[in-house]
Each structure stands twice: as C-alpha cells, then as structure tokens.
N, C-alpha and C. Protein backbone atom coordinates (compact mmCIF):
# COMPACT_ATOMS: atom_id res chain seq x y z
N UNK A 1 -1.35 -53.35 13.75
CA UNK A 1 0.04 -53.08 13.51
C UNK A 1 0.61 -52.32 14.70
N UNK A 2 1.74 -52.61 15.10
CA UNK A 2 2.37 -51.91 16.25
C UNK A 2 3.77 -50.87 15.73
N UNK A 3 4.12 -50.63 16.85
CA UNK A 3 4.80 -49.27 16.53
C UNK A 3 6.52 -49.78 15.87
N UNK A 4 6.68 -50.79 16.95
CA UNK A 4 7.81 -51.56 15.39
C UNK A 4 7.98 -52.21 13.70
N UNK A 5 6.38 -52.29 13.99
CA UNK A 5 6.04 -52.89 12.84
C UNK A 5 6.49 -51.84 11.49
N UNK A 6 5.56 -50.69 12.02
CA UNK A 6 5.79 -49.23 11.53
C UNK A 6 7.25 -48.97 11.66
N UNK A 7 7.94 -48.75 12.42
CA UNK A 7 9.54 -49.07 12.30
C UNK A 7 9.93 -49.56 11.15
N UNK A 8 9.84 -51.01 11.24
CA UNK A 8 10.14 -52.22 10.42
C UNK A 8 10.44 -51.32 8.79
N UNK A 9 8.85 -51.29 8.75
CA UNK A 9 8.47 -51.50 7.52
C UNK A 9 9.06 -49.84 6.56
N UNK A 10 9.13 -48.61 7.80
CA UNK A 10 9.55 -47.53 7.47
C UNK A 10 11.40 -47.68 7.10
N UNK A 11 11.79 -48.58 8.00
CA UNK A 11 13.31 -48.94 7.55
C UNK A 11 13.56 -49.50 6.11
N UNK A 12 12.80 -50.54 5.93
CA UNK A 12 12.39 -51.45 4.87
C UNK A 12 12.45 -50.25 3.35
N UNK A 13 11.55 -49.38 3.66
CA UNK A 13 11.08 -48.62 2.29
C UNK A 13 12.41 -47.73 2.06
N UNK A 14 13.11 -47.21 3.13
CA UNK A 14 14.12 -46.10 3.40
C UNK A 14 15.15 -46.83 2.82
N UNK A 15 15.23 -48.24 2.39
CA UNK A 15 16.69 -49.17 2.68
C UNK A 15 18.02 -48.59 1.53
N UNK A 16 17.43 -48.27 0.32
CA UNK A 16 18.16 -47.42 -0.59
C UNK A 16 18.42 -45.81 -0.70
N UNK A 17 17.68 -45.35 0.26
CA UNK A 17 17.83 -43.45 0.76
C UNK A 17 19.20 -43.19 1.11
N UNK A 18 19.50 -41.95 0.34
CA UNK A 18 20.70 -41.43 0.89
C UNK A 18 20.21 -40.14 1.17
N UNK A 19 20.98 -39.40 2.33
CA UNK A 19 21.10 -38.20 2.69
C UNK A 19 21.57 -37.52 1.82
N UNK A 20 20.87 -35.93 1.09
CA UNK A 20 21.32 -35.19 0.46
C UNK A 20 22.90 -34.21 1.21
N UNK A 21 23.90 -34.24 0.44
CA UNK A 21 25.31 -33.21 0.95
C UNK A 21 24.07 -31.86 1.29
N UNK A 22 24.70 -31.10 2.30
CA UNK A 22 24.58 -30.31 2.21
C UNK A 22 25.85 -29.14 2.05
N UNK A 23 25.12 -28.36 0.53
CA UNK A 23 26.18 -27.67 0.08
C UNK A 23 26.25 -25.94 0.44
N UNK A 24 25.01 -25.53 1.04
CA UNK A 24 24.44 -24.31 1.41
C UNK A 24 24.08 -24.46 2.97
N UNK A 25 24.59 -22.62 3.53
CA UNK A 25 24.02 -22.51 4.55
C UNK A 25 22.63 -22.41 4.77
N UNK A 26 22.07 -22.90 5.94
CA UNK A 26 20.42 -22.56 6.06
C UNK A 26 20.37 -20.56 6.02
N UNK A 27 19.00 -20.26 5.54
CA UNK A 27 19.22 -18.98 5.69
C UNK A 27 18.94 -18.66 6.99
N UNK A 28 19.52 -17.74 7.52
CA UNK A 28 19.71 -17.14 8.86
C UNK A 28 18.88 -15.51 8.79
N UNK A 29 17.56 -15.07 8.91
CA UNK A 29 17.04 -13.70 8.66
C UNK A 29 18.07 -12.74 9.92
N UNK A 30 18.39 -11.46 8.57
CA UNK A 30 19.13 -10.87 9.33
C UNK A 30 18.31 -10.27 11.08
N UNK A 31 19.32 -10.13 12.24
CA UNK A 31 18.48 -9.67 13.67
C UNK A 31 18.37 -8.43 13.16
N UNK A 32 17.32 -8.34 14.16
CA UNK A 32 16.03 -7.31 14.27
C UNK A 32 17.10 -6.12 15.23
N UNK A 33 16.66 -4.56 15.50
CA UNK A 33 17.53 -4.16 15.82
C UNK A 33 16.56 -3.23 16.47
N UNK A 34 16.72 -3.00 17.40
CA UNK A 34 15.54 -2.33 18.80
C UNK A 34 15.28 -1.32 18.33
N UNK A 35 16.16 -0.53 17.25
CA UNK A 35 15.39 0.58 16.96
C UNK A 35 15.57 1.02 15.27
N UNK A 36 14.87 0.44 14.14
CA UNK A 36 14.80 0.74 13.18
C UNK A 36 15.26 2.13 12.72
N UNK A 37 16.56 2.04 11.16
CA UNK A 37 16.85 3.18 10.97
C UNK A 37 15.87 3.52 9.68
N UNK A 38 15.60 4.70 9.90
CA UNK A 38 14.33 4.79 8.57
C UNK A 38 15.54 4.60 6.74
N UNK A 39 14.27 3.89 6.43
CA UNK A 39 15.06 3.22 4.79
C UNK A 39 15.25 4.41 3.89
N UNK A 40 14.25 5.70 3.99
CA UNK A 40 14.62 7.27 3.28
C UNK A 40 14.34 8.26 3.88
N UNK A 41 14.76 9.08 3.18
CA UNK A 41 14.59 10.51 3.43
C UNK A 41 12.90 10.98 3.77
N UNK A 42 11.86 10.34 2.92
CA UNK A 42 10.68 10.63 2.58
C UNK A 42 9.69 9.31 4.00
N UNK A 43 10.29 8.42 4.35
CA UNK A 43 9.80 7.44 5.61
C UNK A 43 10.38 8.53 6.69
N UNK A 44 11.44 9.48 6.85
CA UNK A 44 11.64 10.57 7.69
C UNK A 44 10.71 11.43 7.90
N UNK A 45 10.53 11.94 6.59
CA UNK A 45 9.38 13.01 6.41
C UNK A 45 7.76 12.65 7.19
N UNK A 46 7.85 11.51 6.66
CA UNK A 46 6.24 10.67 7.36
C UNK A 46 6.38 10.61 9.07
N UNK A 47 6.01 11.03 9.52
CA UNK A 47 5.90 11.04 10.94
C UNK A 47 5.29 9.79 11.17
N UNK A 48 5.63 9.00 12.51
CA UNK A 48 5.06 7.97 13.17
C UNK A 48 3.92 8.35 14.40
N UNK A 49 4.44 9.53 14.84
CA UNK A 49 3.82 10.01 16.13
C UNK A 49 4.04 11.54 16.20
N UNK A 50 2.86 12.07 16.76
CA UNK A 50 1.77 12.13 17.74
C UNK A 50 0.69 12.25 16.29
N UNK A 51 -0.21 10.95 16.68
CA UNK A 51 -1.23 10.69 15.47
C UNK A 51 -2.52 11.41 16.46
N UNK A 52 -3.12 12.06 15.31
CA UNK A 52 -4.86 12.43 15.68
C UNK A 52 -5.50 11.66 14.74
N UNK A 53 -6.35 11.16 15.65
CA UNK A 53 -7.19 10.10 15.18
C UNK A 53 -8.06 10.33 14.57
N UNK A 54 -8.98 10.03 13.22
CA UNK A 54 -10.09 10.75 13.26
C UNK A 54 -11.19 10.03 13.48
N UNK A 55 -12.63 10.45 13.72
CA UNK A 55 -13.83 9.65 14.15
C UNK A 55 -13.44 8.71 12.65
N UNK A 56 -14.47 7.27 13.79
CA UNK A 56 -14.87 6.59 12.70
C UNK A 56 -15.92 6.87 11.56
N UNK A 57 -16.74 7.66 12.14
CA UNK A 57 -17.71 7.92 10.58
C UNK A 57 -17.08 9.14 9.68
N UNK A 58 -15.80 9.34 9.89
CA UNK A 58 -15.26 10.49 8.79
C UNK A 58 -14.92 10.14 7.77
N UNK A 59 -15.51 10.51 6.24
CA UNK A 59 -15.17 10.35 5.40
C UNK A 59 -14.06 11.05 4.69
N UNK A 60 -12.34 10.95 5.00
CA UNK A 60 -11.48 11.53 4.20
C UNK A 60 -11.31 11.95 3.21
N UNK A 61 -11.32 13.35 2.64
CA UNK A 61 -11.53 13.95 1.52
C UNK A 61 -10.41 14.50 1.51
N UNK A 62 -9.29 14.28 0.05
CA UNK A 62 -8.08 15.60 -0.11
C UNK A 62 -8.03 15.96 -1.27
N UNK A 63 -7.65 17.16 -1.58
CA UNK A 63 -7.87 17.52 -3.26
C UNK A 63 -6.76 18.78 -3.24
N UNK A 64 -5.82 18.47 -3.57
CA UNK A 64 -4.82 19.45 -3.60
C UNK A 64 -4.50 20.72 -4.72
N UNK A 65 -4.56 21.77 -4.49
CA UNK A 65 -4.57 22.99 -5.69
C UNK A 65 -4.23 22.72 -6.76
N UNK A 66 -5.54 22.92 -8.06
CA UNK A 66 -5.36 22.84 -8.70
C UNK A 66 -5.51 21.59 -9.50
N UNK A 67 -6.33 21.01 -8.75
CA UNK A 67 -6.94 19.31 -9.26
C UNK A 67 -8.60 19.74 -9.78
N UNK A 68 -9.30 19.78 -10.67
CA UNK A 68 -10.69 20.02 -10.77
C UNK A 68 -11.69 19.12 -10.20
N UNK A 69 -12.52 19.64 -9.29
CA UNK A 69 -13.30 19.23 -9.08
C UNK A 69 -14.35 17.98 -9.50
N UNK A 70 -13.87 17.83 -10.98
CA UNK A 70 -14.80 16.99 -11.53
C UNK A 70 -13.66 15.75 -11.29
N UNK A 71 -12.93 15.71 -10.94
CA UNK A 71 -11.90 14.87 -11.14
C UNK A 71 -12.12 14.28 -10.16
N UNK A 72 -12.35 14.92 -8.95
CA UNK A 72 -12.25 14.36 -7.32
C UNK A 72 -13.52 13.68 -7.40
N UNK A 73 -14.60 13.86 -8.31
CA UNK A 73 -16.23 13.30 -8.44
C UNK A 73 -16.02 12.55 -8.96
N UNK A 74 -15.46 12.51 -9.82
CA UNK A 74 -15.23 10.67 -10.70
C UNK A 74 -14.67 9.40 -10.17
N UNK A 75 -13.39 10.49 -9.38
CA UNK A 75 -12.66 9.41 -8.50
C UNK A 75 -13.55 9.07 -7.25
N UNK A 76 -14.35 9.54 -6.68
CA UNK A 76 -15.20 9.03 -5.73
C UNK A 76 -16.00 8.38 -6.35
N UNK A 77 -16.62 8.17 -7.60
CA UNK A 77 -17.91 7.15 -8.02
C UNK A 77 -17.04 6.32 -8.17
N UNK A 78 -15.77 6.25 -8.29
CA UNK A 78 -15.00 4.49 -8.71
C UNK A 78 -14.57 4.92 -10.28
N UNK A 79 -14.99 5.93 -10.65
CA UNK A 79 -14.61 6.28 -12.40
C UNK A 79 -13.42 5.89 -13.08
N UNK A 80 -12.35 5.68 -12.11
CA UNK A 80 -11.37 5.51 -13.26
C UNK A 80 -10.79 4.14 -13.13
N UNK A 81 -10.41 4.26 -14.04
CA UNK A 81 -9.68 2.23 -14.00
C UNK A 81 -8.10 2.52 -12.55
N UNK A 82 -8.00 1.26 -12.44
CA UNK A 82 -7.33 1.20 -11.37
C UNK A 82 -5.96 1.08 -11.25
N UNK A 83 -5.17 1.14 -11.27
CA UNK A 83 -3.68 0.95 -11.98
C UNK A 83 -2.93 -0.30 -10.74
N UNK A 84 -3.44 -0.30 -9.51
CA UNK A 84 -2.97 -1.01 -8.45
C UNK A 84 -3.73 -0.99 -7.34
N UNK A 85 -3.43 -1.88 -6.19
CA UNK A 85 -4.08 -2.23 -4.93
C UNK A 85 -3.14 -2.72 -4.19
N UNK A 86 -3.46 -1.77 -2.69
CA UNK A 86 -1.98 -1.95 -1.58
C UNK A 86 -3.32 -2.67 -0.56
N UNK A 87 -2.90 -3.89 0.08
CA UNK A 87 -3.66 -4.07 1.47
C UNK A 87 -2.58 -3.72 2.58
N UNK A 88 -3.04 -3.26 3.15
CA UNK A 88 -2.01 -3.13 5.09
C UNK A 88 -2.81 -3.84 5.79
N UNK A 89 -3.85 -4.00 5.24
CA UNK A 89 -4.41 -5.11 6.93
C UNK A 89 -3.11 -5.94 7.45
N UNK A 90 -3.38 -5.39 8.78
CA UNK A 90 -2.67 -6.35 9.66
C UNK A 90 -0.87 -5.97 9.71
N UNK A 91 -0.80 -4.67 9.02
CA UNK A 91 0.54 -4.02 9.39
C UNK A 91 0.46 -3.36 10.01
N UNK A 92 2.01 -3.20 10.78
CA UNK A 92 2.29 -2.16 11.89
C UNK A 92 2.48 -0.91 11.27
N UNK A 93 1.68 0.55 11.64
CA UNK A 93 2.44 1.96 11.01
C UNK A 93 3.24 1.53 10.17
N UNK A 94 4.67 1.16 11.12
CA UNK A 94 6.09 1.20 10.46
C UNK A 94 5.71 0.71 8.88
N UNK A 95 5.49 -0.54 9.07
CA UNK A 95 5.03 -1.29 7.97
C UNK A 95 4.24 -0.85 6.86
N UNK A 96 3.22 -0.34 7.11
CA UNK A 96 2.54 0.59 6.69
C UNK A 96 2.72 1.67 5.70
N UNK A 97 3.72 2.32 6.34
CA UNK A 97 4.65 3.86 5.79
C UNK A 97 5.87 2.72 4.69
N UNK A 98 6.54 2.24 5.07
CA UNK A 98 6.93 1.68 4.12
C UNK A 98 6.49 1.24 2.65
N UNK A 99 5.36 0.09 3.35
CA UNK A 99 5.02 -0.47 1.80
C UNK A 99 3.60 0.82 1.38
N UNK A 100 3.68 1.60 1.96
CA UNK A 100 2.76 2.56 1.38
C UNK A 100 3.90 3.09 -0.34
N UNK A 101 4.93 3.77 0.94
CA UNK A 101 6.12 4.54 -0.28
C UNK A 101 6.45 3.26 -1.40
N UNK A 102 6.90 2.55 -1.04
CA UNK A 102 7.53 1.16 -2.03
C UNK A 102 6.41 1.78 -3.07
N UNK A 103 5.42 0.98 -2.82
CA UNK A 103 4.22 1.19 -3.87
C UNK A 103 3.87 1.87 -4.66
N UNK A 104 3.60 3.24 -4.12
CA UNK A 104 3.40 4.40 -5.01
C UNK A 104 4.83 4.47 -6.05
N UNK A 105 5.38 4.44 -5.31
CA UNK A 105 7.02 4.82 -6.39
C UNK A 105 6.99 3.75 -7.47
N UNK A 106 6.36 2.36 -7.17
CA UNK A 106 6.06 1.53 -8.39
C UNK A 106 5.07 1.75 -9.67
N UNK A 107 3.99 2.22 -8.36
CA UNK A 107 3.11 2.74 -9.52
C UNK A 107 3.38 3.42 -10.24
N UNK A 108 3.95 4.85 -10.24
CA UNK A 108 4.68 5.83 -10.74
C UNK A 108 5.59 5.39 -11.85
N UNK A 109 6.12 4.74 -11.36
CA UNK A 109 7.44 3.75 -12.33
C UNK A 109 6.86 3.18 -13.95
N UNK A 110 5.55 2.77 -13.05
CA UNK A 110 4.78 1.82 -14.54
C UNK A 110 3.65 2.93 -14.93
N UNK A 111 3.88 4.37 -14.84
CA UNK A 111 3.13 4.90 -15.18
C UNK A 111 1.73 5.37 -14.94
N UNK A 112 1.55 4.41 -13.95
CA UNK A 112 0.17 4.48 -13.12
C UNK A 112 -0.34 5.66 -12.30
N UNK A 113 -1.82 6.20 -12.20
CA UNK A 113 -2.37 7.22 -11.85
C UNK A 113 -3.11 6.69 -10.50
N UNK A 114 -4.15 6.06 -10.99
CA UNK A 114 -4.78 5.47 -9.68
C UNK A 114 -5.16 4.51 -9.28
N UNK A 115 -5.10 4.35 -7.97
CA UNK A 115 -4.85 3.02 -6.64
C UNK A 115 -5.83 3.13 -5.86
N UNK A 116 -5.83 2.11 -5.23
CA UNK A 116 -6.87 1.56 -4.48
C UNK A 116 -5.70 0.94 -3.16
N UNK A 117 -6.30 1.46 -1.52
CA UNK A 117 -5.08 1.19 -0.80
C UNK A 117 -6.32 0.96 0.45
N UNK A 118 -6.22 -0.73 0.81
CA UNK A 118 -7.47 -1.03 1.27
C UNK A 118 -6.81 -1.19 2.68
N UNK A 119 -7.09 -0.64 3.89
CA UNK A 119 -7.03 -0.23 5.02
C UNK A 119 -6.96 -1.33 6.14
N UNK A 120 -9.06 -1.46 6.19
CA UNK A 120 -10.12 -2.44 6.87
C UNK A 120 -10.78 -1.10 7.25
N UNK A 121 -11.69 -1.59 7.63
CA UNK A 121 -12.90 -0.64 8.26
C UNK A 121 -12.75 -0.37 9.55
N UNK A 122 -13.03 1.11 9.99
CA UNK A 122 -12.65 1.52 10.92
C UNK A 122 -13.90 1.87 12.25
N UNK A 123 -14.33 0.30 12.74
CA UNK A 123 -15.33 0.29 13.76
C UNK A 123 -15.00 0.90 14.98
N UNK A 124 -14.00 0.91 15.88
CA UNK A 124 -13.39 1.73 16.88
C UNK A 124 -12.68 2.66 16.85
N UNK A 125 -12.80 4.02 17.59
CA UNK A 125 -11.95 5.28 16.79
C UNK A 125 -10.08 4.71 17.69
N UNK A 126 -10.04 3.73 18.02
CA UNK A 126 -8.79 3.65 18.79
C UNK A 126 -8.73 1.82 18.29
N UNK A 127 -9.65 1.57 16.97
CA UNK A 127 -9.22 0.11 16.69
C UNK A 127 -7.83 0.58 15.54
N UNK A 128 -7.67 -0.72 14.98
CA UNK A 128 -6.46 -0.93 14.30
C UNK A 128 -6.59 -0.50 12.75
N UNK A 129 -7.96 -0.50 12.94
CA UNK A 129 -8.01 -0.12 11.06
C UNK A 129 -8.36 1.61 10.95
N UNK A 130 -8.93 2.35 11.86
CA UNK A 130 -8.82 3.36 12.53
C UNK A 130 -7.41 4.37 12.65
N UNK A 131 -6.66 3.25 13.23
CA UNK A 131 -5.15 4.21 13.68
C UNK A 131 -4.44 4.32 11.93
N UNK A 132 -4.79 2.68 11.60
CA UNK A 132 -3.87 3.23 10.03
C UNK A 132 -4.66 3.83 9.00
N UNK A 133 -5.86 3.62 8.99
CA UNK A 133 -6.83 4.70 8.14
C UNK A 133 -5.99 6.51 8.89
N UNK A 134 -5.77 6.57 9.79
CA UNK A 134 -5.33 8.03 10.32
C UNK A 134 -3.92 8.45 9.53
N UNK A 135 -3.38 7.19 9.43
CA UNK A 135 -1.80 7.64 9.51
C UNK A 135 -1.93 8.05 8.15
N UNK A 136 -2.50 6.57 7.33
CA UNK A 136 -2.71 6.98 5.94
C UNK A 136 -3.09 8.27 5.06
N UNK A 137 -4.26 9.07 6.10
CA UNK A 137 -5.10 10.27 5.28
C UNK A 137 -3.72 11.28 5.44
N UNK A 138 -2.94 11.35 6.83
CA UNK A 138 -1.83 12.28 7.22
C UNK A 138 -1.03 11.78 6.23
N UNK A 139 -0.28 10.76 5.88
CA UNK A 139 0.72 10.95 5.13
C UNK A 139 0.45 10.83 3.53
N UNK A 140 -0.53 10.32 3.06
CA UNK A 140 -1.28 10.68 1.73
C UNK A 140 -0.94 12.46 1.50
N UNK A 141 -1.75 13.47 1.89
CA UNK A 141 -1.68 14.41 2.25
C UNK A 141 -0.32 15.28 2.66
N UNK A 142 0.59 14.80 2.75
CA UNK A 142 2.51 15.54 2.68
C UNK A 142 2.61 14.21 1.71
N UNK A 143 2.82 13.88 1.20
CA UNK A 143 2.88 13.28 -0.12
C UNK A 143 2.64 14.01 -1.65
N UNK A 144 4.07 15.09 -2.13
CA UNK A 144 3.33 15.92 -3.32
C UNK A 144 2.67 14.92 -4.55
N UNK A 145 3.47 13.98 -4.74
CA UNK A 145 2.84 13.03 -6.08
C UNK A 145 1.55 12.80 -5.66
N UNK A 146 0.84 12.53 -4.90
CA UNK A 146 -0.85 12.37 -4.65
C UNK A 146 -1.52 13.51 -4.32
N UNK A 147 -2.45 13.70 -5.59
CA UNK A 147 -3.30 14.89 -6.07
C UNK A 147 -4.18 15.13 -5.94
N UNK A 148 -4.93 13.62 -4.71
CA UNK A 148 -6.44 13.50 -4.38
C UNK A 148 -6.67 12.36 -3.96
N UNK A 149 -7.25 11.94 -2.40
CA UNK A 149 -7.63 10.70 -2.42
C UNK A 149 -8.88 11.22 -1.72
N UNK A 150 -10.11 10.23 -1.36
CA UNK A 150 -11.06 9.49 -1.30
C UNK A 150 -11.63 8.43 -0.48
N UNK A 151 -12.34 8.22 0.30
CA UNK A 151 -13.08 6.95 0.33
C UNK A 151 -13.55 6.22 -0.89
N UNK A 152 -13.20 5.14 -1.08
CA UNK A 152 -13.83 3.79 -2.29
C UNK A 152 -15.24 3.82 -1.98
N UNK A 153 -15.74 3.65 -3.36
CA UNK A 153 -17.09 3.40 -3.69
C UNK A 153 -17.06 1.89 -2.98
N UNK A 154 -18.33 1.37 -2.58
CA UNK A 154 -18.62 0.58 -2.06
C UNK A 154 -18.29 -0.50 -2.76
N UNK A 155 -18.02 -0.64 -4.04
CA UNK A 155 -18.06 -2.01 -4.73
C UNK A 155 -16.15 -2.35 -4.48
N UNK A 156 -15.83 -1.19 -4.15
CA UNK A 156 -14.02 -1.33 -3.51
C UNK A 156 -13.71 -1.41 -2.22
N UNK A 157 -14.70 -1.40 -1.39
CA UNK A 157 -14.45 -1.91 -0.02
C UNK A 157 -14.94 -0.35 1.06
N UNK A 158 -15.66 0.71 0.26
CA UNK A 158 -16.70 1.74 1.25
C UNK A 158 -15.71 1.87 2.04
N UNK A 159 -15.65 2.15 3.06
CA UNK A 159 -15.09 2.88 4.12
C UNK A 159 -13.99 1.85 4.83
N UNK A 160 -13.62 1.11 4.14
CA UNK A 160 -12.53 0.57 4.79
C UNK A 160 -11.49 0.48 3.40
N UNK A 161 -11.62 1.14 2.72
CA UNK A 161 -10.37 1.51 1.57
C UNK A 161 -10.22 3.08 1.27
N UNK A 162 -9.31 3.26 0.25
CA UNK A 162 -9.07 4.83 -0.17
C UNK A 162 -8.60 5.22 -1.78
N UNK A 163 -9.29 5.57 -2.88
CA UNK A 163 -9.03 5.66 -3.80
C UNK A 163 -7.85 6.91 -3.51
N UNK A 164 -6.91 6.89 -4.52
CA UNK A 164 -5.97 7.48 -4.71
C UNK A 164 -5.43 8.09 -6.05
N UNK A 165 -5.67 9.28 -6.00
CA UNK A 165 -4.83 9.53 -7.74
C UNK A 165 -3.65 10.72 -7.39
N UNK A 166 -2.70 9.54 -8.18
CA UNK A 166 -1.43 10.28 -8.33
C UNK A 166 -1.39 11.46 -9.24
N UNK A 167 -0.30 12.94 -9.37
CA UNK A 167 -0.06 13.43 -10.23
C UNK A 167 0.46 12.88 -11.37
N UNK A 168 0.38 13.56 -12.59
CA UNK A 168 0.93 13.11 -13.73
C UNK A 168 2.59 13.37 -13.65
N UNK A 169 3.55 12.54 -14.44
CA UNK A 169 4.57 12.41 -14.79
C UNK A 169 5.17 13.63 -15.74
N UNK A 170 5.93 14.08 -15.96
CA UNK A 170 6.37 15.01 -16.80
C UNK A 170 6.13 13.80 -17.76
N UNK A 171 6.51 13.19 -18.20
CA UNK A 171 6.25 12.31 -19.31
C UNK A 171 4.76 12.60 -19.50
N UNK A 172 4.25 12.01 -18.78
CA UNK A 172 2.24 12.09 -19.19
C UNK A 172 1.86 13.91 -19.65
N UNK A 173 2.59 14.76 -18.34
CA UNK A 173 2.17 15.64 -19.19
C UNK A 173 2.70 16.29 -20.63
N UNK A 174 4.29 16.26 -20.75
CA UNK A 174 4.29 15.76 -22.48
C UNK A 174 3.50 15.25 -23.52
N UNK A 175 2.89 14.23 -23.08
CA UNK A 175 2.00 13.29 -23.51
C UNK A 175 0.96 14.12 -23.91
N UNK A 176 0.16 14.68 -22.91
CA UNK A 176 -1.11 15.14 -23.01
C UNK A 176 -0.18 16.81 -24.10
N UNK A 177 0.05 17.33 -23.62
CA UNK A 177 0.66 18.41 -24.21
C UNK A 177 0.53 18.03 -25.78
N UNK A 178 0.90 17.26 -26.37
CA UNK A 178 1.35 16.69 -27.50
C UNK A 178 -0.12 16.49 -27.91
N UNK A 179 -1.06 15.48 -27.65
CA UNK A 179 -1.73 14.94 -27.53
C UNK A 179 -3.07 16.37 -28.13
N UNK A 180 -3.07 17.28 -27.65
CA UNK A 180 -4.05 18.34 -27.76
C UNK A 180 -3.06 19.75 -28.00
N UNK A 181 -2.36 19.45 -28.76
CA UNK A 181 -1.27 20.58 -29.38
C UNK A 181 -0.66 21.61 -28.95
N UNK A 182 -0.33 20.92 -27.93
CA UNK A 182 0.11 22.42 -26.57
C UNK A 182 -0.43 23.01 -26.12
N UNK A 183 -1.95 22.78 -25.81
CA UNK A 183 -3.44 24.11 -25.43
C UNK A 183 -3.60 23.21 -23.98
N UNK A 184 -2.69 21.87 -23.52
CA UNK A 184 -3.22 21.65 -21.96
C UNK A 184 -2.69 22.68 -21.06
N UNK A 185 -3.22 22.94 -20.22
CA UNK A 185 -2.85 23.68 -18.90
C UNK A 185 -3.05 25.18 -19.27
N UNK A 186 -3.46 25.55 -20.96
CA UNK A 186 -3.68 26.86 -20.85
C UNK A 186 -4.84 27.36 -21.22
N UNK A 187 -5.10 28.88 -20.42
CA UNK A 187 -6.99 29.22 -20.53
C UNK A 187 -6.64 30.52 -20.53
C-alpha cells in the first residue's frame, strides 16, 4: 500500500466527518511571574533561605513542650493510624512549603492527627531529597499545630519520610474533656 492509497482510503472513511464548532476558548495557564508573591501570611513565616543542611545520617527528632514522651515512642514505631500522606518528591522548596501548608490545614479540617510526609532519601548532604528533608524538619518545627515529628518506621519509607502528629483541635480536646469527665489535662 502506498502513501495515497492511505490518503485515499483515510478520505474515504472521513467522507461524512464534520468539524466540531468551537464554542470555548483553549485554556491559556495564567504567566508565570519572575518573582512569586507568597499565597499567606504563614508561606511568609516559612523561610526559603539561608537553609542548614543537615548530615545525611541525621535522624530528625521534634517534640514540643508538653507532648509525653510515650507519645513521641509510639509515633516512631509507626503506632498510630495515619490520617494522610504528602509526597514532594520532585518539588521545588517553593512547592514544597506550599503543598506542605495546603495539607496540614486539610488534615486539620477533617480532623486528622497524623501524617506521613514522604520526602525521598537523603544520600547526598547537598542532594535534593536532603535540601527538602532540611527545609521540612525547619519548617515542621515553627509550625505551632505540629506537636512532634519523626523519622517513619521502615515499613513507611525509613529515612526518606517523616511521621507527623498534629495538635489536637479545641474540638478534640472538648472531646476528650467530655470523654473522661473533665480530669484531661489535670494532675
């Protein structure tokens, strides 16, 4: 068969085709703008730069006043059920700090305590999973709603993820309040 034939026969099949109207513009993504204005107050707060890096074999530990100890041990064996999972592989910071905040504020939304926010593993102290494993432990850490994060137990991705537990909600602590007859939080 030759290339008119194919012609031919492509005219042939087409002979009743009509062109759809077009009634819509194509979408056009809005331009990019050389210098991003931050989307909140709290992507302000998060610094982009001057990052300290930390070695790759550091295991990030945060536990903020007033979290018990046994709490930060559970959440490191993988103990608690999971409420969500953020990947950044393969985002920029910017990117990063963004859908970090988006997220948490969702979780929060649906009530959720703890996340799983998987990085990649950090083989070079100046590779890519490295710089955002850094940014992450720094802005986890000025973040008051997060009450403790972690390296993931190995069956969540070991050293290239970060368990995360949020504070409770005035709602949750209502909850619990209620729940054990007004005796939480007092000793």
């Amino acid at each position: 068969m030759t290339d008119s034939d194919d012609h031919a026969l492509f005219l042939t099949a087409m002979n009743d085709v009509s062109p759809l109207k077009q009634t819509q513009q194509p979408y056009q993504p809005p331009r990019s703008r050389k210098c991003p204005q931050p989307r909140s107050s709290e992507e302000q707060r998060l610094p982009l730069d001057p990052l300290v890096l930390l070695d790759t074999d550091e295991s990030p530990l945060f536990r903020r006043h007033g979290v018990q100890p046994g709490v930060m041990e559970k959440l490191r064996r993988g103990g608690y059920r999971l409420d969500g999972s953020l990947s950044v592989l393969h985002l920029t910071p910017e990117q990063t700090r963004h859908a970090l905040l988006v997220f948490l504020a969702e979780v929060q939304r649906r009530g959720g305590r703890n996340v799983l926010i998987v990085h990649g593993k950090p083989r070079e102290a100046d590779g890519p999973a490295n710089v955002r494993r850094s940014y992450l432990v720094n802005w986890l850490s000025q973040l008051e709603e997060v009450a403790t994060f972690c390296v993931a137990a190995r069956k969540n991705g070991g050293s290239g993820a970060l368990y995360v537990a949020l504070s409770k909600s005035e709602a949750q602590r209502d909850h619990t309040r209620e729940l054990h007859g007004g005796r939480a939080g007092q000793r």
